[in-house]
Protein backbone atom coordinates (compact mmCIF):
# COMPACT_ATOMS: atom_id res chain seq x y z
CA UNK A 1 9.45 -5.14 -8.96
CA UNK A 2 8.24 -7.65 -11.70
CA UNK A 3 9.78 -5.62 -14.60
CA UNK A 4 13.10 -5.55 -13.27
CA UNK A 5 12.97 -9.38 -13.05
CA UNK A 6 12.35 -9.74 -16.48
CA UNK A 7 15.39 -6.97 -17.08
CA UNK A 8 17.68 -9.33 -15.29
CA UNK A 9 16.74 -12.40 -17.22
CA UNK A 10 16.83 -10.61 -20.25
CA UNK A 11 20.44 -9.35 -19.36
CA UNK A 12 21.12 -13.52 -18.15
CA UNK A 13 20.21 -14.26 -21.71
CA UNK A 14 17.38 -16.44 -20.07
CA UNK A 15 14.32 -15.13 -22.08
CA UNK A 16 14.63 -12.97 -25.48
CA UNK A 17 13.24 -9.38 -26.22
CA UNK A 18 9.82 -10.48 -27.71
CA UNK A 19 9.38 -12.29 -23.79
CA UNK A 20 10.81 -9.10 -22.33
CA UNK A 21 8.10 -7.28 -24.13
CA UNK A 22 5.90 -9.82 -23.48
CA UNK A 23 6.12 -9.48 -19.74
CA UNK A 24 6.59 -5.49 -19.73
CA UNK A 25 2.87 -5.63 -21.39
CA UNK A 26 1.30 -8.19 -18.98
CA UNK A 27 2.59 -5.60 -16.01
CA UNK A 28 1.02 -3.05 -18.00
CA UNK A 29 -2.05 -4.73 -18.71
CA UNK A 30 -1.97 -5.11 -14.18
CA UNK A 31 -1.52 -1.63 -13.84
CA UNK A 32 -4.38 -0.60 -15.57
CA UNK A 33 -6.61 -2.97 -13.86
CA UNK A 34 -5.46 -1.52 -10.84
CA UNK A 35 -5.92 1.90 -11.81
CA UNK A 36 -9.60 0.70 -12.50
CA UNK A 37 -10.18 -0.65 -9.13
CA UNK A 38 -8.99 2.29 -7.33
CA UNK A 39 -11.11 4.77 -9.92
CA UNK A 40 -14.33 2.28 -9.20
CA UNK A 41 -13.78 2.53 -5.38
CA UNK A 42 -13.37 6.02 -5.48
CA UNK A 43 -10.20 6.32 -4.05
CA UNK A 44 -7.01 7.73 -5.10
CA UNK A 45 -3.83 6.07 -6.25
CA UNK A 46 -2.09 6.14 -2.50
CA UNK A 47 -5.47 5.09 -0.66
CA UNK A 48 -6.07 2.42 -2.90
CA UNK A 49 -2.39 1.02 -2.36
CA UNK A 50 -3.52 0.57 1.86
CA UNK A 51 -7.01 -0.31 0.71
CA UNK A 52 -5.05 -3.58 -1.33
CA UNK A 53 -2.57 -4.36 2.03
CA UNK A 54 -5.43 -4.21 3.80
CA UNK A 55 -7.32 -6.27 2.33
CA UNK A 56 -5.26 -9.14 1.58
CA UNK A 57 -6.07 -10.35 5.28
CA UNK A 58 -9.45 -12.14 6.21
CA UNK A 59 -10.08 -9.88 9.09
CA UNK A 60 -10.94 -6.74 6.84
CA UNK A 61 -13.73 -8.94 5.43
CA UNK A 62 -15.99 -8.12 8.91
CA UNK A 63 -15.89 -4.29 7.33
CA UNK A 64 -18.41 -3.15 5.05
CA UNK A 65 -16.52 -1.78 2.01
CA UNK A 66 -17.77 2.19 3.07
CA UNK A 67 -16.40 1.21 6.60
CA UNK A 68 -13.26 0.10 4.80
CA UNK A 69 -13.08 3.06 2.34
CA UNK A 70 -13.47 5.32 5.62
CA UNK A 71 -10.80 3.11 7.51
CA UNK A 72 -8.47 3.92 4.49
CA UNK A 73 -9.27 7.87 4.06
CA UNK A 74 -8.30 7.95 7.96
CA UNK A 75 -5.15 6.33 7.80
CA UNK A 76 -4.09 8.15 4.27
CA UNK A 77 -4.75 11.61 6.25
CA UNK A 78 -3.23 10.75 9.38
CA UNK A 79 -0.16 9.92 7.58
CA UNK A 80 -0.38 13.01 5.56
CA UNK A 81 -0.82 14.66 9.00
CA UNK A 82 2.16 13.41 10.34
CA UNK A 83 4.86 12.95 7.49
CA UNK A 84 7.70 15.34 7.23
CA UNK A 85 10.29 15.37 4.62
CA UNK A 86 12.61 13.10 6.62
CA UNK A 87 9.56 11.14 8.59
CA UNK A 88 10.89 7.21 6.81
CA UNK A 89 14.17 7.80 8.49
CA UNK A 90 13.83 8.82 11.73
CA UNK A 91 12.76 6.06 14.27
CA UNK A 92 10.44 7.71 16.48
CA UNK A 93 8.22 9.60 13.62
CA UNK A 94 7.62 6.10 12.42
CA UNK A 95 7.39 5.04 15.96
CA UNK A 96 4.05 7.83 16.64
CA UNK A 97 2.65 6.67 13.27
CA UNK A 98 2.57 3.21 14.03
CA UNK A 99 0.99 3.63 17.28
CA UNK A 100 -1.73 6.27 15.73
CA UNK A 101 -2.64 3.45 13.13
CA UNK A 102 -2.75 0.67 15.85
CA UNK A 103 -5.18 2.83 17.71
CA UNK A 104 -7.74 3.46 14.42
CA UNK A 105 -7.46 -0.49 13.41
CA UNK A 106 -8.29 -1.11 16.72
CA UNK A 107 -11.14 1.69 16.89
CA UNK A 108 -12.56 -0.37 13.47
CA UNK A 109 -12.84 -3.34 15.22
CA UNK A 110 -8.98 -4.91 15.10
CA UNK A 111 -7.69 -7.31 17.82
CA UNK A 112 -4.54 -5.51 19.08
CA UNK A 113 -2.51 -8.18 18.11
CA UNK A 114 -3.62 -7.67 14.41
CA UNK A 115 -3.91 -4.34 14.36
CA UNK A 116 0.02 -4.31 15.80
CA UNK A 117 0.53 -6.53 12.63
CA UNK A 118 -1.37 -4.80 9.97
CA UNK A 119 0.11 -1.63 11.46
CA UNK A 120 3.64 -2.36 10.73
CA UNK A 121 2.12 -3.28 7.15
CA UNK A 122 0.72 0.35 6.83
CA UNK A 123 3.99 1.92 7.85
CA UNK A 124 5.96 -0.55 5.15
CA UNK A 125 3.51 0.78 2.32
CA UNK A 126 3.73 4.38 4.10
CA UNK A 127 7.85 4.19 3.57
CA UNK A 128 6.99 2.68 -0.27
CA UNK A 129 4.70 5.61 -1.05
CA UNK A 130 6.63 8.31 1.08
CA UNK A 131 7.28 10.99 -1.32
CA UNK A 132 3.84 11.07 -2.27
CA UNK A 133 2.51 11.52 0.84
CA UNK A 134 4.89 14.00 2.38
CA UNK A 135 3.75 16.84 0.14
């Protein structure tokens, strides 16, 4: 995480408070942004979290942004769906979600080698955002 980067070089006597403060605004200032993006997309916090994995890779760009948004709101429930309280830790949970989101990238128009890829991307921000979506 970018603020505990400038923590540590703060503690390394690297960079002084006022840069500490400096940076801790800046991440701020990107966290609001985001915030704005998901609010303008009309998507929540978690769906705009696989909306930005996602979309960080050129093959998303063949989907419309509704087709994205719906791509998104399918995965998000799914997950939902599927998470239990222990669901990150046990092998073969994660095992049945990954396949479930290879076979909806791949219903949207993935290559199954992609949607293999961007699949194991999902579960990663799944395992990030776990608490949230396991209640």
């Amino acid at each position: 995480m970018k603020n505990s980067s400038a923590v540590t070089k703060y503690h390394n006597n690297q960079i002084d408070l006022a840069q500490v403060l400096e940076e801790l605004a800046k991440i701020a200032k990107e966290m609001r942004l985001e915030d704005k993006k998901a609010s303008e997309l009309g998507l929540t916090e978690e769906e705009y979290a696989f909306y930005s994995v996602l979309s960080q890779n050129d093959s998303t760009k063949m989907l419309e942004d509704q087709k994205m948004k719906e791509l998104v709101h399918h995965i998000v429930d799914i997950i939902r769906k599927n998470a239990t309280v222990d669901w990150s830790k046990r092998g073969d949970v994660r095992a049945k979600l990954r396949l479930t989101v290879r076979k909806i990238l791949m219903k949207y128009g993935y290559p199954p080698d992609l949607a293999k890829m961007e699949a194991d991307r999902v579960i990663e921000q799944s395992e990030l955002l776990a608490d949230s979506l396991s209640r």
